[in-house]
N, C-alpha and C. Protein backbone atom coordinates (compact mmCIF):
# COMPACT_ATOMS: atom_id res chain seq x y z
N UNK A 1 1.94 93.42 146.76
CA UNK A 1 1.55 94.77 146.42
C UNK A 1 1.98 95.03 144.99
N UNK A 2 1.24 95.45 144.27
CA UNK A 2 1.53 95.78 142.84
C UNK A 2 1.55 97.78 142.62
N UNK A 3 3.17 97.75 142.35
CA UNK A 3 3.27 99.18 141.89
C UNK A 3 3.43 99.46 140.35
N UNK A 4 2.62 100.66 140.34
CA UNK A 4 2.40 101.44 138.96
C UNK A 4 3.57 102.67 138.35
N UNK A 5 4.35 102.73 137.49
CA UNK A 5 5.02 103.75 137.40
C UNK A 5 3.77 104.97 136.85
N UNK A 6 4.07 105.83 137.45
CA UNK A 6 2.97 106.93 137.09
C UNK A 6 3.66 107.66 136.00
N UNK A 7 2.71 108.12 135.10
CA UNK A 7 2.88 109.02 133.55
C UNK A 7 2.62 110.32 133.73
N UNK A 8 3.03 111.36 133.58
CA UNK A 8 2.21 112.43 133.65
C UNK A 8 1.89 113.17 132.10
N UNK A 9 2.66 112.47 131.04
CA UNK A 9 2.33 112.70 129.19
C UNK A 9 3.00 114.34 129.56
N UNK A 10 2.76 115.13 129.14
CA UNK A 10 3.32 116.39 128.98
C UNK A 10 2.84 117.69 129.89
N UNK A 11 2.21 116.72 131.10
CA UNK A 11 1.96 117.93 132.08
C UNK A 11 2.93 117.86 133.27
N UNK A 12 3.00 118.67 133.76
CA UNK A 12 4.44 118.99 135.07
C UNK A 12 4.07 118.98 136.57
N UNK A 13 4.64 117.90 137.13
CA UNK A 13 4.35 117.52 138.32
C UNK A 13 4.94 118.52 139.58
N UNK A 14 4.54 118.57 140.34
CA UNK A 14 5.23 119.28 141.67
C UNK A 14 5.99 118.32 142.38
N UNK A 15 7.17 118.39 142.18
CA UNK A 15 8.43 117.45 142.66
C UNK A 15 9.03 117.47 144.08
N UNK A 16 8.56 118.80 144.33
CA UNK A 16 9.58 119.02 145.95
C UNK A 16 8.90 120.84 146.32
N UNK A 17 9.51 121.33 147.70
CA UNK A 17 9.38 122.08 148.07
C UNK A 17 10.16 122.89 148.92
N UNK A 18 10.34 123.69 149.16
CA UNK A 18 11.00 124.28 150.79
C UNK A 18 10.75 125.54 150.98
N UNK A 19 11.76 126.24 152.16
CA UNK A 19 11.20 127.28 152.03
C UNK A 19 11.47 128.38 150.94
N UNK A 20 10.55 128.63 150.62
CA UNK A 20 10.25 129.52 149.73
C UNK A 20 10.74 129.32 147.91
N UNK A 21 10.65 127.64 147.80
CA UNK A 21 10.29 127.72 146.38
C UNK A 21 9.76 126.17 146.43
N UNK A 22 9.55 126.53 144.91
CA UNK A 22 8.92 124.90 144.28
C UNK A 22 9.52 124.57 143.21
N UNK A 23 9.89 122.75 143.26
CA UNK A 23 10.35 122.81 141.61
C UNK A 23 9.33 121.62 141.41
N UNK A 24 9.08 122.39 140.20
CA UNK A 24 8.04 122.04 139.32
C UNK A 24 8.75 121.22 138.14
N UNK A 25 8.08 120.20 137.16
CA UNK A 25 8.78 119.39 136.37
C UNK A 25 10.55 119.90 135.52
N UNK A 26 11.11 119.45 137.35
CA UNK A 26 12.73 119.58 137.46
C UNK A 26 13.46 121.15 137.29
N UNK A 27 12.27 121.99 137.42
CA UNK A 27 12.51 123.36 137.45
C UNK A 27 12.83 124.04 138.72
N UNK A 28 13.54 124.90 139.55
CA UNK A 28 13.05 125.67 140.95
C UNK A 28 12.67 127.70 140.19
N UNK A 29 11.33 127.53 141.13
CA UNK A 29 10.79 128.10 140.89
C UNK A 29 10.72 129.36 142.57
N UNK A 30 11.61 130.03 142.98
CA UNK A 30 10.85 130.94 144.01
C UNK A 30 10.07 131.25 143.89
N UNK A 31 9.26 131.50 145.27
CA UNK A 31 7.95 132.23 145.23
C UNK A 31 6.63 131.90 145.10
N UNK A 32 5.80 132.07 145.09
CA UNK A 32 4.97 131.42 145.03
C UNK A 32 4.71 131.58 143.74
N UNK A 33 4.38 129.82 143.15
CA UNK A 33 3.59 129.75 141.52
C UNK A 33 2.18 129.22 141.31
N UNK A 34 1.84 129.46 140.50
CA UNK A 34 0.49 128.90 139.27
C UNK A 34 1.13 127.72 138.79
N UNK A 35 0.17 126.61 138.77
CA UNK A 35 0.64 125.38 138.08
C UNK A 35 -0.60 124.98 137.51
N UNK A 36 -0.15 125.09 136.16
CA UNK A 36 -1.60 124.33 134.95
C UNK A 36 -0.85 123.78 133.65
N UNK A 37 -2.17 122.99 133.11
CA UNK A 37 -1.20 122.18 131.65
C UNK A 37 -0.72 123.27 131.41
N UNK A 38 -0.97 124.33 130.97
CA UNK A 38 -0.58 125.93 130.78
C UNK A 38 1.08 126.13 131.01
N UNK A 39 1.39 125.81 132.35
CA UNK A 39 2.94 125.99 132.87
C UNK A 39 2.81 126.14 133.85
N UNK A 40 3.86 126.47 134.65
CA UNK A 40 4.31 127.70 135.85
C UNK A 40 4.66 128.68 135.44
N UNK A 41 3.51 129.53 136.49
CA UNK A 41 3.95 131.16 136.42
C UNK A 41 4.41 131.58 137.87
N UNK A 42 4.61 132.17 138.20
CA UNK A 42 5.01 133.20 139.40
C UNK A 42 3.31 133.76 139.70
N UNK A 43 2.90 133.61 140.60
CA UNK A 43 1.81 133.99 140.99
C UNK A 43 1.77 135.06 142.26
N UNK A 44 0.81 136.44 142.07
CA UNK A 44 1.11 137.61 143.20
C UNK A 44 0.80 137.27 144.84
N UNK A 45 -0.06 135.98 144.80
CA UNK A 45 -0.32 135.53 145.73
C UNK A 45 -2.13 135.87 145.83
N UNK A 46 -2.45 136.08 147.38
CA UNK A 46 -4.21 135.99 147.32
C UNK A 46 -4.30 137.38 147.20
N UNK A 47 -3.39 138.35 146.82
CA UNK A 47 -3.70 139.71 145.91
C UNK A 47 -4.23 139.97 144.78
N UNK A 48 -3.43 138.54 143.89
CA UNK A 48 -3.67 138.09 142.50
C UNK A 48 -4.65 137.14 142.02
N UNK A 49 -5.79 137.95 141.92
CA UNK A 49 -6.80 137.08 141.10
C UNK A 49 -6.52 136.94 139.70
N UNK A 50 -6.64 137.82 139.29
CA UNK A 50 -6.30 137.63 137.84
C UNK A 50 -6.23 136.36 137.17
N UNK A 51 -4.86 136.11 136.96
CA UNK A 51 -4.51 134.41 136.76
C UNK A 51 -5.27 133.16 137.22
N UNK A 52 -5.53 133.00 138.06
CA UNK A 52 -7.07 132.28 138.93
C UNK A 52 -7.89 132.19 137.82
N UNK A 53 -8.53 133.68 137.56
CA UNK A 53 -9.73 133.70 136.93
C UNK A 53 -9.47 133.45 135.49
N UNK A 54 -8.32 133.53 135.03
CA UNK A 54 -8.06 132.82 133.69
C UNK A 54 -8.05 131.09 133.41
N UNK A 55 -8.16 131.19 134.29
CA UNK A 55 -8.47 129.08 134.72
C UNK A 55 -9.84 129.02 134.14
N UNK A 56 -10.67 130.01 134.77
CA UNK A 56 -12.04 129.57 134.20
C UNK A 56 -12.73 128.91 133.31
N UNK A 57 -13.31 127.71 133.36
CA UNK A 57 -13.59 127.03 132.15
C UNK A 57 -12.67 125.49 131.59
N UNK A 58 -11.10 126.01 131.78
CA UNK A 58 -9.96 125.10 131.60
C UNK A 58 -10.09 124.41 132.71
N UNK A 59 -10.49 124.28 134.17
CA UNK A 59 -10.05 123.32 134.96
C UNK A 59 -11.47 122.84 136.09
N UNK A 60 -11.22 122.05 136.06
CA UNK A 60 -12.51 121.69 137.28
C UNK A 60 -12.49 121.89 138.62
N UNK A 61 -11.15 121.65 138.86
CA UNK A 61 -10.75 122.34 140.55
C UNK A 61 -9.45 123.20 140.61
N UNK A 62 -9.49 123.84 141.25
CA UNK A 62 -7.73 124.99 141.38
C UNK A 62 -7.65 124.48 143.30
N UNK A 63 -6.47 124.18 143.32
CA UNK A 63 -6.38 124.14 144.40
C UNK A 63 -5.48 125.39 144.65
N UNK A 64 -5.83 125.83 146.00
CA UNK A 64 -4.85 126.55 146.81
C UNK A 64 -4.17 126.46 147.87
N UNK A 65 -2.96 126.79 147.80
CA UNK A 65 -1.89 125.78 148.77
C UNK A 65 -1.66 127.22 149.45
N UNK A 66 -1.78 127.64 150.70
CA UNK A 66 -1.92 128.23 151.87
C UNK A 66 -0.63 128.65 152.66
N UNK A 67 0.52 128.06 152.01
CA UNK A 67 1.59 127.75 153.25
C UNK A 67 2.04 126.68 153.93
N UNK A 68 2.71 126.61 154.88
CA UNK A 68 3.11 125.57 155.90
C UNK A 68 1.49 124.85 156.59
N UNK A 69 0.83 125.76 156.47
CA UNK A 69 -0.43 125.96 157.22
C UNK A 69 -1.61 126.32 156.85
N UNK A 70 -2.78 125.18 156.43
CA UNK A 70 -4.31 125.89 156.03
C UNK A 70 -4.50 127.01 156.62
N UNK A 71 -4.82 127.82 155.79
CA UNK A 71 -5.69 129.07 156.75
C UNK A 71 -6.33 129.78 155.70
N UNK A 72 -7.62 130.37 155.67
CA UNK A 72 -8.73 130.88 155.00
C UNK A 72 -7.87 131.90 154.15
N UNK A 73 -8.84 131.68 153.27
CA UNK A 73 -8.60 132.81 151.99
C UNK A 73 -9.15 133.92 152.22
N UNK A 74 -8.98 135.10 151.24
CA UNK A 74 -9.88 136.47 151.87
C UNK A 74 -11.20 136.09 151.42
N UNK A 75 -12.72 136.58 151.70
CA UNK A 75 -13.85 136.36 151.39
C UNK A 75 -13.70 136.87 150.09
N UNK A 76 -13.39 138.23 149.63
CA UNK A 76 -13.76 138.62 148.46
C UNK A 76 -13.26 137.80 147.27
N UNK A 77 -11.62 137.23 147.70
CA UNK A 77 -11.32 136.24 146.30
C UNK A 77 -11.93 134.84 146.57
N UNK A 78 -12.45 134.04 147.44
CA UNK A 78 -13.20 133.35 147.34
C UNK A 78 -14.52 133.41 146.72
N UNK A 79 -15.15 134.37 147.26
CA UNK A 79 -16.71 135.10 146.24
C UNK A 79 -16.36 135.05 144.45
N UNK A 80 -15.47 136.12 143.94
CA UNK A 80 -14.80 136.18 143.14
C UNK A 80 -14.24 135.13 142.03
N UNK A 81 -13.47 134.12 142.53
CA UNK A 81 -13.61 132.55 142.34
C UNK A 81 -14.83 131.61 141.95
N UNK A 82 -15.49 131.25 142.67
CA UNK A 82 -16.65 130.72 142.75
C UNK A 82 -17.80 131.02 141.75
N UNK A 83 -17.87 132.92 141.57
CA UNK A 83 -18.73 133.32 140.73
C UNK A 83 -18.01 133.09 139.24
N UNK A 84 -16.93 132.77 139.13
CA UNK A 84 -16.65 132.94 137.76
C UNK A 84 -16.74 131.24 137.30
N UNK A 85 -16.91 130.52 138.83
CA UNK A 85 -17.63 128.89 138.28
C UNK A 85 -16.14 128.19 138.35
N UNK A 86 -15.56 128.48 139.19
CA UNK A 86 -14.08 127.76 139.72
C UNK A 86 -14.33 127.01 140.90
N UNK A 87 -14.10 125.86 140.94
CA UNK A 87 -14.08 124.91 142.32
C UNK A 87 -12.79 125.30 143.03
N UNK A 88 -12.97 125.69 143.86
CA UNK A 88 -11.30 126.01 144.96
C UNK A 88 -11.57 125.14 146.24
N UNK A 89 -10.91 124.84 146.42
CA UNK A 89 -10.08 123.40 147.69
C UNK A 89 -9.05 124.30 148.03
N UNK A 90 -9.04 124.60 149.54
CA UNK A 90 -8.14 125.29 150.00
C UNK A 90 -7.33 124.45 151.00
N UNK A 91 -6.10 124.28 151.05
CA UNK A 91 -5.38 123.53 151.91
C UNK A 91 -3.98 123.93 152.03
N UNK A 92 -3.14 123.29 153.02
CA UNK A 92 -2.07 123.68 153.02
C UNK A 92 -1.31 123.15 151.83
N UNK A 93 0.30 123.89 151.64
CA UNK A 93 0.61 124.08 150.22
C UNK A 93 1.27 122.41 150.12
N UNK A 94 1.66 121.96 151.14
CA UNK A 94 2.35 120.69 150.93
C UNK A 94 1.36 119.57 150.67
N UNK A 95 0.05 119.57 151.00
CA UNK A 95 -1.18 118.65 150.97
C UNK A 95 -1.28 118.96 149.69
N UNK A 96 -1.75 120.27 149.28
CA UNK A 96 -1.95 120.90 147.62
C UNK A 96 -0.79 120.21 146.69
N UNK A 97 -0.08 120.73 146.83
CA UNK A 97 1.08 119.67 145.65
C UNK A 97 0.63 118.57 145.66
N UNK A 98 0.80 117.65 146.73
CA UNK A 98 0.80 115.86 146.93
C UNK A 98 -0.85 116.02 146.33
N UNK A 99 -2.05 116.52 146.42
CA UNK A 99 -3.46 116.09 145.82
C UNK A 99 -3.28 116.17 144.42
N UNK A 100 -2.57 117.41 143.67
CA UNK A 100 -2.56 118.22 142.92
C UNK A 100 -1.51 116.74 141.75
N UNK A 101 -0.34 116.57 142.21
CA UNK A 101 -0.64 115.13 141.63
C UNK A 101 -0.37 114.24 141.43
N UNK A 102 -1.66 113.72 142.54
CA UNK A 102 -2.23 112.11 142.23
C UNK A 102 -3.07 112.89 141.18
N UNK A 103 -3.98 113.86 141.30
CA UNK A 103 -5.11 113.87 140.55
C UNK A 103 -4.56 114.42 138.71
N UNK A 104 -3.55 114.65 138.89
CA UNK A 104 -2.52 115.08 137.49
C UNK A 104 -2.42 113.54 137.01
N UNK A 105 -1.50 112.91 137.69
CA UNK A 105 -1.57 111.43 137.10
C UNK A 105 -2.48 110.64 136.38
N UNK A 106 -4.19 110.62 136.95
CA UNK A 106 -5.34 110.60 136.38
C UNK A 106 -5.49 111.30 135.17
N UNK A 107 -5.20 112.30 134.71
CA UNK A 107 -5.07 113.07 133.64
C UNK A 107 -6.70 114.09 133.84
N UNK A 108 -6.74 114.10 135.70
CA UNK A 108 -7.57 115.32 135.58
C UNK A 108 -7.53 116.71 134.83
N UNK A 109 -8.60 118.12 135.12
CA UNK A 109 -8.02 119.36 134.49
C UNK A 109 -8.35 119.84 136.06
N UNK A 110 -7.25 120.31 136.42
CA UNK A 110 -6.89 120.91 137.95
C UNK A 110 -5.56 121.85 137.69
N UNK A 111 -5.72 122.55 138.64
CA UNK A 111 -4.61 123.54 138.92
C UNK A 111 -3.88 123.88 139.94
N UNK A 112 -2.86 124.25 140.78
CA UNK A 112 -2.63 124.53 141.78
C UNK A 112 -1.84 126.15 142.34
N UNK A 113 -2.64 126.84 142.63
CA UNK A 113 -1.68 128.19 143.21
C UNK A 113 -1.36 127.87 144.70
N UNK A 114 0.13 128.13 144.34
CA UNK A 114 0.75 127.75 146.41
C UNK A 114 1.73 128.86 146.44
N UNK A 115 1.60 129.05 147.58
CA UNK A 115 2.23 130.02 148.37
C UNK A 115 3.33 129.16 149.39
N UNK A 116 4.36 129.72 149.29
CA UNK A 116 5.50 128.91 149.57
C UNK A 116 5.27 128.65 151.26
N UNK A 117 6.04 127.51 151.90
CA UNK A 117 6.17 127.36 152.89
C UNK A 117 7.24 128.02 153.55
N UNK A 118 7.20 128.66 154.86
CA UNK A 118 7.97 129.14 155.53
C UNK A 118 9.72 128.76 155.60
N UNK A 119 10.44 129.31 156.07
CA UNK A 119 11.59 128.45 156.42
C UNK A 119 11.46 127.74 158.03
C-alpha cells in the first residue's frame, strides 16, 4: 500500500470535533462555523443565509453539516441557495468535515457550514 502525506498549502482543514465545537487548522472554534479559503467564521446556523450567499461564485459546492444527524434543511434556504447558483450537499456534520477534506486536499473550491454535534 502506498501512503501520501496530504498538503493542504494555506487552506485549513477540519481536524476534530465534539460536542459543540470544531477545531479547525489547530484552532477550537464553538459553535457552529463557516469554513472557506476565506477562514472560519462563527456561523448563525440555517437562520443565517447571509454568509452562504457570500460563497457565491467562490466555491463549487458548500457543504452542510446537519449535526450528529442528516436531516433536511428549511425549503426556503435551500431555494435561496440554489438560486444564487450554489451547489449544497447536505449531510451530517461529521461526514461534512471528513468530504470537506479529502476534497480540500485536491485543492477543490468548496466550503463547509456545520452545526455542531450534540453531546
Amino acid at each position: 500500500m502506498r501512503l501520501n502525506e496530504i498538503t493542504y498549502s494555506n487552506a485549513r482543514p477540519i481536524q476534530g470535533y465534539g460536542p459543540g465545537f470544531f477545531r479547525v487548522g489547530g484552532v477550537v472554534h464553538s459553535g457552529a462555523v463557516l469554513v472557506s479559503d476565506a477562514g472560519v467564521a462563527l456561523w448563525g446556523g440555517l437562520e443565517d443565509a447571509g454568509p452562504l450567499l457570500a460563497l457565491a461564485g467562490s466555491v463549487d459546492v458548500l457543504f452542510i453539516g446537519t449535526g450528529g444527524e442528516i436531516a433536511h434543511i428549511p425549503a426556503a434556504l435551500r431555494d435561496v441557495l440554489e438560486e444564487a447558483g450554489l451547489g449544497v450537499e447536505i449531510m451530517a456534520s461529521p461526514a461534512a468535515a471528513r468530504t470537506y477534506n479529502v476534497l480540500l486536499s485536491e485543492g477543490r473550491r468548496i466550503a463547509a457550514a456545520l452545526l455542531p454535534v450534540a453531546a
